[in-house]
PDB file of N, CA and C in Angstrom:
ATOM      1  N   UNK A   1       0.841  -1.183   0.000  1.00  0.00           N
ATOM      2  CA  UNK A   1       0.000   0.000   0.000  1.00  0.00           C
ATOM      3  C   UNK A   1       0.890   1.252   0.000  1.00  0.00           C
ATOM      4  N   UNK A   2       0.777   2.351  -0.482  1.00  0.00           N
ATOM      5  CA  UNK A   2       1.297   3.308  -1.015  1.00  0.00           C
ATOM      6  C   UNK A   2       1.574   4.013   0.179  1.00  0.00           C
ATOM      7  N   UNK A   3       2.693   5.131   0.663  1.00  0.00           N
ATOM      8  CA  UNK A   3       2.417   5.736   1.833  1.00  0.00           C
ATOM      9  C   UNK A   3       1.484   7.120   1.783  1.00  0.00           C
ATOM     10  N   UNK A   4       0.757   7.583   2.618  1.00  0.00           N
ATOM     11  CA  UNK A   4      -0.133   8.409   2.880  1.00  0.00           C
ATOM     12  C   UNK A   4       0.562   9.406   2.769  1.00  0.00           C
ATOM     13  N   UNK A   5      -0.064  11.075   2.161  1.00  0.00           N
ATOM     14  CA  UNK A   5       0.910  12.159   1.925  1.00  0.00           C
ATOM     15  C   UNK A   5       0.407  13.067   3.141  1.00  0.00           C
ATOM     16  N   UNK A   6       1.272  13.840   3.471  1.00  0.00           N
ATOM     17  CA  UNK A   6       1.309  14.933   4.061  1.00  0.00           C
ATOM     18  C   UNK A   6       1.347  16.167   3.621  1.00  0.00           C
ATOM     19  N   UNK A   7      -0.088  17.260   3.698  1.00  0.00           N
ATOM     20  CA  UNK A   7      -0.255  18.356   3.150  1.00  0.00           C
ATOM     21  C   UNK A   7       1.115  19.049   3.284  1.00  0.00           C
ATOM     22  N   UNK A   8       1.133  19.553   2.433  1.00  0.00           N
ATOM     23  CA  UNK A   8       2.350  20.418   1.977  1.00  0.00           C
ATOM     24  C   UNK A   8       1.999  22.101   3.231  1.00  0.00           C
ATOM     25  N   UNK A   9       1.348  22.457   2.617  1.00  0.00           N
ATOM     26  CA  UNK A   9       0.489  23.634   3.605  1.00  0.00           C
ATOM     27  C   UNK A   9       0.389  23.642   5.155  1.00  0.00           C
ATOM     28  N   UNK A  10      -0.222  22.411   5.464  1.00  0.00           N
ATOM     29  CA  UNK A  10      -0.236  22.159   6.652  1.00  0.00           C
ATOM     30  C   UNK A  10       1.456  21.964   7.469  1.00  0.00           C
ATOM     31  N   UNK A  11       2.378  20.941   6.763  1.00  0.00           N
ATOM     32  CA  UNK A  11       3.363  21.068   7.532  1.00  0.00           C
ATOM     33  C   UNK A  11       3.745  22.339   7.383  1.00  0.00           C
ATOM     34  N   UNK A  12       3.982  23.477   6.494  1.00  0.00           N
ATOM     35  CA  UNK A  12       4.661  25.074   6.823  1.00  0.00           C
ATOM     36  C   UNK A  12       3.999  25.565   7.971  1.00  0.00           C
ATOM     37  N   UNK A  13       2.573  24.910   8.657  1.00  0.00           N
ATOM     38  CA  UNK A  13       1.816  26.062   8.861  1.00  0.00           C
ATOM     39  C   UNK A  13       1.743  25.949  10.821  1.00  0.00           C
ATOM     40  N   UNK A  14       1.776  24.246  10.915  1.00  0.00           N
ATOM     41  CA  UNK A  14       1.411  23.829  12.302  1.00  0.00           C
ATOM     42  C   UNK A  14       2.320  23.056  12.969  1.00  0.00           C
ATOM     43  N   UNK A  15       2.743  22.683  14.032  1.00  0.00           N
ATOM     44  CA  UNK A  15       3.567  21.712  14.645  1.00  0.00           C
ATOM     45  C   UNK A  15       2.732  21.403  15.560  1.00  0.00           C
ATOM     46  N   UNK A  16       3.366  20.007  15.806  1.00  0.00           N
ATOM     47  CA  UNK A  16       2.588  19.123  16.846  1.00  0.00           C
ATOM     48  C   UNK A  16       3.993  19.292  18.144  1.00  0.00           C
ATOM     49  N   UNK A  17       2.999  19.589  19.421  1.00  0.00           N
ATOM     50  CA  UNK A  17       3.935  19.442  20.479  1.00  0.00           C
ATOM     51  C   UNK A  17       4.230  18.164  21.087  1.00  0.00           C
ATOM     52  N   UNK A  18       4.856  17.986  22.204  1.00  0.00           N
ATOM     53  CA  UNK A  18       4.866  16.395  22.572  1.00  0.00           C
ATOM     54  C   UNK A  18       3.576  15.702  23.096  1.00  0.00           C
ATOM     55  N   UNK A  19       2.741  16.389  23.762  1.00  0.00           N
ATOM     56  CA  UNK A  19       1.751  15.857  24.160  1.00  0.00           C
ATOM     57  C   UNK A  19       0.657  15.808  23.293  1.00  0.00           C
ATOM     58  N   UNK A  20       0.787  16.442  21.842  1.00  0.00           N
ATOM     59  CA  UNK A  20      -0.099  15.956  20.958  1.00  0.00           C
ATOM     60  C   UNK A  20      -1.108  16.814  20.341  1.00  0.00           C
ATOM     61  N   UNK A  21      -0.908  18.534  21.182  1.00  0.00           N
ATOM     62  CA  UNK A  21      -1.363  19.472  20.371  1.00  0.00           C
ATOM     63  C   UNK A  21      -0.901  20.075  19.430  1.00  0.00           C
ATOM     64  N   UNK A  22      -2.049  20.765  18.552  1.00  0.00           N
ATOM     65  CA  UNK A  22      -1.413  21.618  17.976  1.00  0.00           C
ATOM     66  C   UNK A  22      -1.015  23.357  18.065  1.00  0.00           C
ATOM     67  N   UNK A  23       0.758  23.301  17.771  1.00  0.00           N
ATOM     68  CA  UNK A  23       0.598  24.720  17.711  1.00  0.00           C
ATOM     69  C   UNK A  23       1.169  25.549  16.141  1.00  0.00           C
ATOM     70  N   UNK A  24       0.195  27.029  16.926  1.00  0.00           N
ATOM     71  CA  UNK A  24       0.039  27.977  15.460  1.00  0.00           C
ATOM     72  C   UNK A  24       0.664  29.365  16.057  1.00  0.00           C
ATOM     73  N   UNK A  25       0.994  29.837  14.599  1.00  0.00           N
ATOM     74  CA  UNK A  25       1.064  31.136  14.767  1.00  0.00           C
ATOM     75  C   UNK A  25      -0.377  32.434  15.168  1.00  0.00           C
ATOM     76  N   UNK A  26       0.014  33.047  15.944  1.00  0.00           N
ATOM     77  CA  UNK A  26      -1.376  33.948  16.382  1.00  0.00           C
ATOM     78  C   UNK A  26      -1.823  34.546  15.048  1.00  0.00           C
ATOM     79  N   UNK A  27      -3.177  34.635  15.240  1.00  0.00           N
ATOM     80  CA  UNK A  27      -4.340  34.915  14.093  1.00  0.00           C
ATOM     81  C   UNK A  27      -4.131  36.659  14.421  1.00  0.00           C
ATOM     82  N   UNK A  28      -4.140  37.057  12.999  1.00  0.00           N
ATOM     83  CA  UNK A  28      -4.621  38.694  13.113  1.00  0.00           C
ATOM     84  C   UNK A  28      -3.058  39.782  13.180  1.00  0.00           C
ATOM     85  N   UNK A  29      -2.130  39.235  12.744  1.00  0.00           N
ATOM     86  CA  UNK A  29      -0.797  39.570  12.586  1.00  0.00           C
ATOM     87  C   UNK A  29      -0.504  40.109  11.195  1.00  0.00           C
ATOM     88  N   UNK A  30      -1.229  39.540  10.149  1.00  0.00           N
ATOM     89  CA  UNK A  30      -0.001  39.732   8.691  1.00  0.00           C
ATOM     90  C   UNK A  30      -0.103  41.477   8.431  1.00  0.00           C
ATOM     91  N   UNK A  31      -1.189  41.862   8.390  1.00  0.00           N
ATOM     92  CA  UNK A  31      -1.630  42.959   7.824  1.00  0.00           C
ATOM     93  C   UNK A  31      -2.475  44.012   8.660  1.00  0.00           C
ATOM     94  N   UNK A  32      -2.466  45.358   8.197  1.00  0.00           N
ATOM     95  CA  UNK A  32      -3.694  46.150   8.590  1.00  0.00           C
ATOM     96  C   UNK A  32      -3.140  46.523  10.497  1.00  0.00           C
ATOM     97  N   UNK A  33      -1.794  46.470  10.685  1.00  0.00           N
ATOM     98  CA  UNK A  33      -1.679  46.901  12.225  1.00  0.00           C
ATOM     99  C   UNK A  33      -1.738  48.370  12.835  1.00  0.00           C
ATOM    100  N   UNK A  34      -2.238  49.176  11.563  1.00  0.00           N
ATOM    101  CA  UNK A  34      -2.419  50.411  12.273  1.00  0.00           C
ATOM    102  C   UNK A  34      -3.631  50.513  13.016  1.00  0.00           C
ATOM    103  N   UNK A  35      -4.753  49.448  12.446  1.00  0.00           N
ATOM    104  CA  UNK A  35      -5.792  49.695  12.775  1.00  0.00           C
ATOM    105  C   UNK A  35      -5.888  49.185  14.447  1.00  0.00           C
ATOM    106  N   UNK A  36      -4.984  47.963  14.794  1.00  0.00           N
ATOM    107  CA  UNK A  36      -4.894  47.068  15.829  1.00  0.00           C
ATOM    108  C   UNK A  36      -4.570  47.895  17.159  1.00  0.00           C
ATOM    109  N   UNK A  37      -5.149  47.405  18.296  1.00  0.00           N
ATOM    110  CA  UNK A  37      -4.502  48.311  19.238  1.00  0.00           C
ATOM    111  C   UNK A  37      -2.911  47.832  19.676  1.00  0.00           C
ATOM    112  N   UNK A  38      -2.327  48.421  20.533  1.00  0.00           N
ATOM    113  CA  UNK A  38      -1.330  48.342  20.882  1.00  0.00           C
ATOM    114  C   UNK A  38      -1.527  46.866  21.549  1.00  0.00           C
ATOM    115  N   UNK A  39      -2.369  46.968  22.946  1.00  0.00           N
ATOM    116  CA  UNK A  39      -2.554  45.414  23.462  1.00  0.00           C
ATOM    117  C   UNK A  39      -2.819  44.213  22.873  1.00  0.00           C
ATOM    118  N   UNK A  40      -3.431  44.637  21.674  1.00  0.00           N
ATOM    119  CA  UNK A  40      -3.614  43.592  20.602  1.00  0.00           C
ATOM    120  C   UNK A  40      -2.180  42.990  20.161  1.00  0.00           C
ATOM    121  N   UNK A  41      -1.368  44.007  19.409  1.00  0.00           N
ATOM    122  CA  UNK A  41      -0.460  43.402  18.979  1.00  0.00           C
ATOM    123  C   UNK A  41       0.530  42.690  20.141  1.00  0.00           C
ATOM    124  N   UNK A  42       0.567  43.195  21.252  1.00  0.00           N
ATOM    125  CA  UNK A  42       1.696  42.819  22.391  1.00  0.00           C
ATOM    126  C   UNK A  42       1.002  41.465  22.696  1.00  0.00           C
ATOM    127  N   UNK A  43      -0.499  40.999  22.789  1.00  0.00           N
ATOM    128  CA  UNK A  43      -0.401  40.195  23.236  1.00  0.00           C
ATOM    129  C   UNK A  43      -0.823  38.743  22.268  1.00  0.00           C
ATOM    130  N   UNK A  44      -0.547  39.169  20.902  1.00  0.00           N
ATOM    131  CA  UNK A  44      -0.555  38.048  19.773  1.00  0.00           C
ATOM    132  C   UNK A  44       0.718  38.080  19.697  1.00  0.00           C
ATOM    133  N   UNK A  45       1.760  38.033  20.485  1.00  0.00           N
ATOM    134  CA  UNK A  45       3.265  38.137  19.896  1.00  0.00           C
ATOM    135  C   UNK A  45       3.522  36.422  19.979  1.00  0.00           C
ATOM    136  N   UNK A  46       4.215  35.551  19.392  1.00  0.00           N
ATOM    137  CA  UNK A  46       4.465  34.043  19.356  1.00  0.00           C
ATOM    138  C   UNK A  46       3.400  33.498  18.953  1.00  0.00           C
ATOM    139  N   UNK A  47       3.411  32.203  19.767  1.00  0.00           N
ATOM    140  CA  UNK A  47       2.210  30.899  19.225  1.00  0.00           C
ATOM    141  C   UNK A  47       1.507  30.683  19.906  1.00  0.00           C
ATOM    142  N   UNK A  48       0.287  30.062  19.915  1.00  0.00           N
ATOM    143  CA  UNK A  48      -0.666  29.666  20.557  1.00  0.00           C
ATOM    144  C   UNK A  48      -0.789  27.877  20.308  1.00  0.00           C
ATOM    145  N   UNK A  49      -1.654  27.211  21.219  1.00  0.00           N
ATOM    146  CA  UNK A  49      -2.116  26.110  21.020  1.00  0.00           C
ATOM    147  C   UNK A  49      -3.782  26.545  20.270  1.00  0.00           C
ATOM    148  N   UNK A  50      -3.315  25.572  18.970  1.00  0.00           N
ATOM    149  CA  UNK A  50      -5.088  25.457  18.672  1.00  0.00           C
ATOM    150  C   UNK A  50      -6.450  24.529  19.291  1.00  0.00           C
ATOM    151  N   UNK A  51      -7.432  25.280  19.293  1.00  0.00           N
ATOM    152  CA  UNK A  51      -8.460  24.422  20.281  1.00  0.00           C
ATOM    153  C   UNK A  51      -8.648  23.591  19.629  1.00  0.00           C
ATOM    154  N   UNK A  52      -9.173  22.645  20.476  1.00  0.00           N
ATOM    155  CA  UNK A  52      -9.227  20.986  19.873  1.00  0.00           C
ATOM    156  C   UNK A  52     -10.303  20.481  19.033  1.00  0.00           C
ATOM    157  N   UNK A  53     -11.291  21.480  18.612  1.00  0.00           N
ATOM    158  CA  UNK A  53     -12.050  21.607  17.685  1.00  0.00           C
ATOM    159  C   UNK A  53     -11.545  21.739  16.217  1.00  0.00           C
ATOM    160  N   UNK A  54     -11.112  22.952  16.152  1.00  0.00           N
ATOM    161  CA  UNK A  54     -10.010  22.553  14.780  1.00  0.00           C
ATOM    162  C   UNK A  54      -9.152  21.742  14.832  1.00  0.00           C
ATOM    163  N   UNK A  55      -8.445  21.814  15.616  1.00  0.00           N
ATOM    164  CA  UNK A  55      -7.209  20.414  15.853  1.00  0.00           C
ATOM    165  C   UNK A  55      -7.851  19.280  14.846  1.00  0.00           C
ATOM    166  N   UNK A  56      -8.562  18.695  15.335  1.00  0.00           N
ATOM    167  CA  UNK A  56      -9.068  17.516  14.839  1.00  0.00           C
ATOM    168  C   UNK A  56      -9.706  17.508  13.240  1.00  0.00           C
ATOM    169  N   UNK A  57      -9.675  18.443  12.696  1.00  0.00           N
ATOM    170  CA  UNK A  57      -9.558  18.478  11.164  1.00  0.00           C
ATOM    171  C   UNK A  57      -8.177  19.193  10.381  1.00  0.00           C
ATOM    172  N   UNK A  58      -7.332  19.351  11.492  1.00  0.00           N
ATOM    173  CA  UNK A  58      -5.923  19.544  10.992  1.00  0.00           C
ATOM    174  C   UNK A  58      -5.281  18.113  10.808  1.00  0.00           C
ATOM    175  N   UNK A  59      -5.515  17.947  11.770  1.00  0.00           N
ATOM    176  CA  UNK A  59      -4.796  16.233  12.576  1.00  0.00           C
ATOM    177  C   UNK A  59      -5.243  15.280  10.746  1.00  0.00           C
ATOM    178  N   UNK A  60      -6.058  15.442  10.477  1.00  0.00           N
ATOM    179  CA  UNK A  60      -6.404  14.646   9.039  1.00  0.00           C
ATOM    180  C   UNK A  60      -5.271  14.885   7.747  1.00  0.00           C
ATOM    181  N   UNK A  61      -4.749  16.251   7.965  1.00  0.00           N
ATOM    182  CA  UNK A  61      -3.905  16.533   6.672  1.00  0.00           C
ATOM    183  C   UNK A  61      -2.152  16.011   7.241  1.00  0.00           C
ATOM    184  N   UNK A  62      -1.964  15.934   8.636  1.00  0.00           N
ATOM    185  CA  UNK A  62      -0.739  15.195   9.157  1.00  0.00           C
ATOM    186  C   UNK A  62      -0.946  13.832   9.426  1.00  0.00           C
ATOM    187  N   UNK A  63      -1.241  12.427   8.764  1.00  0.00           N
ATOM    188  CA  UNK A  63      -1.244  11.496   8.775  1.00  0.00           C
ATOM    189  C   UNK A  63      -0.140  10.757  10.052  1.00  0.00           C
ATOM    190  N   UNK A  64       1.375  11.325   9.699  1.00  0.00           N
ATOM    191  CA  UNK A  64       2.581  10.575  10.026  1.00  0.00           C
ATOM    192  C   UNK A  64       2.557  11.115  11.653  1.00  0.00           C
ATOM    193  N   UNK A  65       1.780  12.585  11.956  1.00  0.00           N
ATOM    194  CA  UNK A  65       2.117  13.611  13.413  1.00  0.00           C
ATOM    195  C   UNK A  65       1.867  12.819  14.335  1.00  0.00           C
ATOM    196  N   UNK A  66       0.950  12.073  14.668  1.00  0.00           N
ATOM    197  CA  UNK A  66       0.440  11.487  15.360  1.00  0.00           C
ATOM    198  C   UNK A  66       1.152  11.034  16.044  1.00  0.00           C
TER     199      UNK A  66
END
């Protein structure tokens, strides 16, 4: 049987930690920061864990993460 692929997209985008979540870069960063407040930007600075609601339709495009 053929091996299963791994989204191309998805690996640039997410890492799996050791215990099996996923983490992302904070939402609401690329563009448009004049409009953002100051606390906004200070406190999207790094990564977040994604909730386990999406998780679980990410988790489908990383076959091997698991």
């Amino acid at each position: 049987m053929p091996k299963m692929k791994t989204k191309s997209s998805v690996k640039k985008r997410f890492k799996l930690t050791a215990t099996g979540k996923l983490k992302m870069a904070q939402t609401g960063k690329r563009h448009g920061m004049i409009k953002r407040t100051k606390k906004f930007i200070r406190q999207a600075r790094g990564t977040t864990i994604m909730c386990e609601s999406n998780a679980k339709v990410i988790r489908k495009f990383m076959p091997y993460g698991d």
